[in-house]
Protein backbone atom coordinates (compact mmCIF):
# COMPACT_ATOMS: atom_id res chain seq x y z
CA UNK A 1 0.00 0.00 0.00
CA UNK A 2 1.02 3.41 -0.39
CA UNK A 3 -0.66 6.37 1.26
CA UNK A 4 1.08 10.05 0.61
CA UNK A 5 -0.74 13.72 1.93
CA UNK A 6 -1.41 14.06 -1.96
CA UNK A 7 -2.29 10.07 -3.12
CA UNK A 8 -3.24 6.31 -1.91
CA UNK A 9 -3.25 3.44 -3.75
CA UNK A 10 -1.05 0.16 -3.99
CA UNK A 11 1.99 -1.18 -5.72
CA UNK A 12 1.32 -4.78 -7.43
CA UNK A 13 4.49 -6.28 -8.72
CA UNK A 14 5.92 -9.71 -9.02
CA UNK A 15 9.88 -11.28 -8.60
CA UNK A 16 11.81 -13.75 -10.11
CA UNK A 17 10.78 -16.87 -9.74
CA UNK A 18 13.22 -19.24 -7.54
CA UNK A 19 15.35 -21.78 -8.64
CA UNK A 20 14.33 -24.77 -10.34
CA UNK A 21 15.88 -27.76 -7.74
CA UNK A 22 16.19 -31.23 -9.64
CA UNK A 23 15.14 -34.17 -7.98
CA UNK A 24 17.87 -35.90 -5.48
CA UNK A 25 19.50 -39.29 -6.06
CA UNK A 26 17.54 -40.94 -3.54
CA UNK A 27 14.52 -40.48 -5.44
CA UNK A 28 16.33 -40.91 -8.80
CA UNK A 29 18.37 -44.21 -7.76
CA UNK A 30 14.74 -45.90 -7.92
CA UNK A 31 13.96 -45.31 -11.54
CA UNK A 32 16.95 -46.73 -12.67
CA UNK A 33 18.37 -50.16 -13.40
CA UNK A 34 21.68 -51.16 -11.26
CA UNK A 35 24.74 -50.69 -13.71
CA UNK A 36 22.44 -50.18 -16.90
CA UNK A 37 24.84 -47.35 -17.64
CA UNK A 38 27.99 -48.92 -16.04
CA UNK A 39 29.79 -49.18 -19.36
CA UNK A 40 29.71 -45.22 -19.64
CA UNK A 41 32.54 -43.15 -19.23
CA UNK A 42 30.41 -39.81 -19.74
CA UNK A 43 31.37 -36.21 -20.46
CA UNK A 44 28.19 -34.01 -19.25
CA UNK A 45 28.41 -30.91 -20.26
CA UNK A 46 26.53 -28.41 -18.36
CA UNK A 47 26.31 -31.44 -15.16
CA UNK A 48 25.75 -28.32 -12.41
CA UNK A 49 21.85 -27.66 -13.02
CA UNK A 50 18.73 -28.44 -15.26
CA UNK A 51 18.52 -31.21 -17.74
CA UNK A 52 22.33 -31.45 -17.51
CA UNK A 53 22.22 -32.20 -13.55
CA UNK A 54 19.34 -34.81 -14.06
CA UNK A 55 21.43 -36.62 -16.44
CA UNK A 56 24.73 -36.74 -14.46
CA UNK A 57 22.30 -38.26 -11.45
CA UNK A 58 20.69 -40.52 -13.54
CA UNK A 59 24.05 -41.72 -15.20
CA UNK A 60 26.01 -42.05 -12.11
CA UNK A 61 23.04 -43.93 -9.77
CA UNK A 62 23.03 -46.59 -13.51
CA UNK A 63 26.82 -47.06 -12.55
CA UNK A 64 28.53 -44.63 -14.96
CA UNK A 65 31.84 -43.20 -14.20
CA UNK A 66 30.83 -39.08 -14.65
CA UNK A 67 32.76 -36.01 -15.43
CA UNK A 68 30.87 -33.09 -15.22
CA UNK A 69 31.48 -29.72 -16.21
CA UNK A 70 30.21 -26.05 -14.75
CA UNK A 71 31.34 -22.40 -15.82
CA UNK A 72 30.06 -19.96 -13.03
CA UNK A 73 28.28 -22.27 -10.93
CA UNK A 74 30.71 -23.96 -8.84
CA UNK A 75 28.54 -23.87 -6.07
CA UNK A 76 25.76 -25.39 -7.41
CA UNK A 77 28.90 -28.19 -8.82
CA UNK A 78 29.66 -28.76 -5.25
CA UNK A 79 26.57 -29.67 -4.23
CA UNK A 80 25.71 -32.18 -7.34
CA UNK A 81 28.87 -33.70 -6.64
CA UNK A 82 28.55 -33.79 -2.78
CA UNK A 83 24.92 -35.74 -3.49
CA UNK A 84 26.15 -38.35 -6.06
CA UNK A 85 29.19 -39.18 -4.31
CA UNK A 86 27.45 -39.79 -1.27
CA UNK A 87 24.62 -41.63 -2.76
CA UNK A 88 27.46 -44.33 -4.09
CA UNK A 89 27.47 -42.94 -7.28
CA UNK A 90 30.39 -41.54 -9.07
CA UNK A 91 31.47 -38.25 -10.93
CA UNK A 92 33.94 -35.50 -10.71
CA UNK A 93 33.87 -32.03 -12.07
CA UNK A 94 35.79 -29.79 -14.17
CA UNK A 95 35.66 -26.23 -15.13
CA UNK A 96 34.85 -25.81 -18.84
CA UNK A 97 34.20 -22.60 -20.68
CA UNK A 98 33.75 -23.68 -24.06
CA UNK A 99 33.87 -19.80 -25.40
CA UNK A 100 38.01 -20.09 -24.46
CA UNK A 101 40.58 -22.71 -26.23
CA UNK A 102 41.88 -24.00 -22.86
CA UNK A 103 39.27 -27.05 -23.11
CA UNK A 104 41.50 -28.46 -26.13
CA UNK A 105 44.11 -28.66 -23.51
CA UNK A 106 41.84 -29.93 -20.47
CA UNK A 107 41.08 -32.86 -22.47
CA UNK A 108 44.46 -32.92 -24.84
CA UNK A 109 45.53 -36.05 -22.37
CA UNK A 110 43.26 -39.03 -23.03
CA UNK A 111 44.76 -41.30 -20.13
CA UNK A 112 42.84 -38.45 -18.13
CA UNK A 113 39.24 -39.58 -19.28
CA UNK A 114 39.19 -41.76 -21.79
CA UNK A 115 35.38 -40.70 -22.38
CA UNK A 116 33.37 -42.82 -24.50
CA UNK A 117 30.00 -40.77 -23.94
CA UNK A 118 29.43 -36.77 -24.38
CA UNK A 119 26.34 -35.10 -23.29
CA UNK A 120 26.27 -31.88 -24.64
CA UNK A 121 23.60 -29.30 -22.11
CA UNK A 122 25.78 -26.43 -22.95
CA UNK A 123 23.67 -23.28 -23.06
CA UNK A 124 23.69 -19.88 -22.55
CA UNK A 125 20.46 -17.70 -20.83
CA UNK A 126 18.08 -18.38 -23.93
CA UNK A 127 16.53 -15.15 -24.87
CA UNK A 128 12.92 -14.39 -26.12
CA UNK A 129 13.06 -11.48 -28.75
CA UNK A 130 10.04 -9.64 -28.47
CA UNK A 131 10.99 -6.95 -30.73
CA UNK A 132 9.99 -8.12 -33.84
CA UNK A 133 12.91 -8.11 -35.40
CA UNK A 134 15.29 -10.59 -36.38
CA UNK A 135 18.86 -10.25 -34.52
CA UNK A 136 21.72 -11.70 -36.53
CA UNK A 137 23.81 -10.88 -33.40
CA UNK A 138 22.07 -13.20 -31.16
CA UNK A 139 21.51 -16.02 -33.90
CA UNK A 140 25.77 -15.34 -34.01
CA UNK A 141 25.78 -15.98 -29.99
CA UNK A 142 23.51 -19.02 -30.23
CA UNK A 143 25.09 -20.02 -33.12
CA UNK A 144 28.52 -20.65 -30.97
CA UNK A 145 27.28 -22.17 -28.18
CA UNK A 146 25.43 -24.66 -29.90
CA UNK A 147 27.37 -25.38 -33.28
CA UNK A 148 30.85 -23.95 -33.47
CA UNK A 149 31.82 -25.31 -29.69
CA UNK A 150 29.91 -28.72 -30.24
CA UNK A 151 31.54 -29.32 -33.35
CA UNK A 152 35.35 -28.13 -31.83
CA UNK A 153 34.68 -30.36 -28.57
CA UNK A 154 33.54 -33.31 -30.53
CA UNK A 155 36.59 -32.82 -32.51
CA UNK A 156 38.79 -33.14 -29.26
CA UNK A 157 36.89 -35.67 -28.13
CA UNK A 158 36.62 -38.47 -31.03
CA UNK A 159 40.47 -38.83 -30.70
CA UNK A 160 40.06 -40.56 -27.69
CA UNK A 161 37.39 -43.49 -27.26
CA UNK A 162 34.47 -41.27 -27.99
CA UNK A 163 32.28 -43.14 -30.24
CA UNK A 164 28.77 -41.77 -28.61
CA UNK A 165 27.26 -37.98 -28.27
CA UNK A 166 23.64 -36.61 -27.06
CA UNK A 167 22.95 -33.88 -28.22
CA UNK A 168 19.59 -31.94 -27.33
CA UNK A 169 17.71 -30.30 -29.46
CA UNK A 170 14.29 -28.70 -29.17
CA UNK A 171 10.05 -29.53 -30.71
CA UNK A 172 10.41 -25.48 -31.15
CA UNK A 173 12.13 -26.59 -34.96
CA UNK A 174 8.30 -28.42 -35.33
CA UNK A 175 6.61 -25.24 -35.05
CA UNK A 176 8.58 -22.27 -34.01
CA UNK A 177 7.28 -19.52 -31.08
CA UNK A 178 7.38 -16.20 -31.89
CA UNK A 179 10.58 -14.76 -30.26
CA UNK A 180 12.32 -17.88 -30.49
CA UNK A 181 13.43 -17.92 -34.25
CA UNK A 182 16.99 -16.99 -33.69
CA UNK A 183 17.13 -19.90 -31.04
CA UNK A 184 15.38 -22.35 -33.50
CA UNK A 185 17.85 -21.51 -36.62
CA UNK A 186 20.64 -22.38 -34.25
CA UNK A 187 19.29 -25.74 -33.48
CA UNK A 188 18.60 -26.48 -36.47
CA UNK A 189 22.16 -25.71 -37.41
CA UNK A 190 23.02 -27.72 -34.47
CA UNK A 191 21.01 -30.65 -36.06
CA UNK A 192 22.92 -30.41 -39.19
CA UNK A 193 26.13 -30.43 -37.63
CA UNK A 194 25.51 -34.01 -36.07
CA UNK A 195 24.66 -35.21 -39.42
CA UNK A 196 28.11 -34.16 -41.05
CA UNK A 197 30.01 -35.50 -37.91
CA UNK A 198 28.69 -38.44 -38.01
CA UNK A 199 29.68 -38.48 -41.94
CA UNK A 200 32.75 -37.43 -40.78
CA UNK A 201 33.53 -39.62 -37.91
CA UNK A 202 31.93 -42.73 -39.01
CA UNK A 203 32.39 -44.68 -35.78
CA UNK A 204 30.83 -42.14 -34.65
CA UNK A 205 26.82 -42.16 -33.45
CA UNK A 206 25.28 -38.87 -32.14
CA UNK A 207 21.42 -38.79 -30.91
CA UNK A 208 19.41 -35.59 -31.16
CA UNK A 209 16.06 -35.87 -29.80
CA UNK A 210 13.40 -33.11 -30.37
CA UNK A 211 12.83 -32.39 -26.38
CA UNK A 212 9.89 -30.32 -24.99
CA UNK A 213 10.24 -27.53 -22.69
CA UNK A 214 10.89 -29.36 -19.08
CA UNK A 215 10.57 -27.55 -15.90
CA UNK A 216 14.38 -25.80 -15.54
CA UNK A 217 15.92 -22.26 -14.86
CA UNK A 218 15.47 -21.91 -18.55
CA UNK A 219 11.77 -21.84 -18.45
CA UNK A 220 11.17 -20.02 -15.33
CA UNK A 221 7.88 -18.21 -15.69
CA UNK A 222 6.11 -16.60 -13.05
CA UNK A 223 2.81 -18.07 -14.21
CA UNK A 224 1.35 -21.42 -13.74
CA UNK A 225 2.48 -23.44 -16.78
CA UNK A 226 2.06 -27.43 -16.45
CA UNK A 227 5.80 -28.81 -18.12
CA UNK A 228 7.45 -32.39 -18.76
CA UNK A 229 9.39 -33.72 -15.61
CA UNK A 230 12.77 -33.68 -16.41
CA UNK A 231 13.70 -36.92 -14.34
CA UNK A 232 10.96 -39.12 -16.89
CA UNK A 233 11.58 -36.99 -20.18
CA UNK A 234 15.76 -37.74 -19.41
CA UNK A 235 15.61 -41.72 -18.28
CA UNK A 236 13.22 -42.17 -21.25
CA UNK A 237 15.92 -40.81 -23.78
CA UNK A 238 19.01 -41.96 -21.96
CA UNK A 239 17.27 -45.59 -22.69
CA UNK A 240 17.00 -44.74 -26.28
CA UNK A 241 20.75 -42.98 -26.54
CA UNK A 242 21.54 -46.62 -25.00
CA UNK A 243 19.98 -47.92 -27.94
CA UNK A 244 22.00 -46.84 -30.74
């Protein structure tokens, strides 16, 4: 409320809405088979929240041997790691910026890792243009994140015993949003990168499965909106990726 000498009224506003917290090992270690992914050594990209975190959990309570990545949140690294550990899984983290050249040297020795899975949740904030316009400089940004850097770690990577990737792409290429071309052009570029690795590397198998918007920091919205559970939407395609 506000009340002046001159005016009254009230102030209606809304925050942020909080975090998104993934589900915990405990209740994960249920939906999963013991050791169905023991024969992963797995490179999640992106391990510290969202889809990226489910996966590492999911992966490491199958019996994978996990190496997770974060770029600011080391915090939120800690505390993934600090869970699965303690739950009897088993993953480690490393910082990765994949915008800066030091990763070819991070994973330059292969006696280090030896990774024959990569899970690629590497992301920046995801913006929503609502100006109408089309912005080549944020289709550039996008463009980066999810072609240029996928394609220059998978290089790195397939020297080693990589011979598997997951890469996630998005139903927005079915029907694109408005405000969300920019983001859907760079997925689809994304798409058509797999294709010419794969041609390129042909021990090489990458899966890139259309996913719909799941309840992360990504999708935050301060309304009501019913989305996929993460935890389901993941196992169900980490099955598949098995699959290949």
């Amino acid at each position: 409320d506000v009340v002046s000498p001159l005016l009254s009224g009230n102030v209606i506003a809304f925050v942020r809405p909080e975090p998104v917290n993934q589900a915990g090992c405990a209740e994960l270690s249920v939906l999963v088979e013991d050791n169905e992914f023991s024969d992963q050594n797995a490179l999640v990209v992106g391990a510290s929240r969202g889809l990226g975190e489910v996966t590492a959990k999911l992966l490491a309570m199958g019996g994978a041997t996990v190496t997770g990545t974060f770029n600011v949140g080391k915090g939120d690294a800690d505390q993934v790691a600090e869970e699965i550990n303690s739950a009897g899984g088993q993953i480690r983290f490393v910082h990765l910026d994949v915008t800066q050249s030091d990763f070819i040297e991070l994973f330059a020795n292969e006696g280090d890792f030896e990774l024959t899975h990569l899970y690629y949740f590497c992301s920046p904030k995801i913006p929503l243009n609502q100006t109408g316009k089309f912005s080549a400089e944020t289709l550039e940004d996008l463009f980066r994140f999810y072609v240029s850097h996928f394609i220059e770690l998978t290089d790195v990577l397939v020297g080693s015993r990589l011979s598997r990737a997951f890469y996630p792409s998005t139903v927005f290429l079915d029907e694109t949003p408005p405000g969300m071309e920019e983001y859907s052009i760079a997925k689809s570029a994304g798409e058509a990168a797999c294709a010419i690795l794969e041609k390129t590397y042909p021990e090489l198998r990458i899966y890139r499965p259309r996913l719909p918007v799941t309840n992360t920091d990504q999708t935050a919205s301060i309304l009501p909106v019913r989305r996929d559970d993460p935890s389901i939407l993941m196992l169900k395609h980490l099955r598949e990726f098995v699959s290949l």
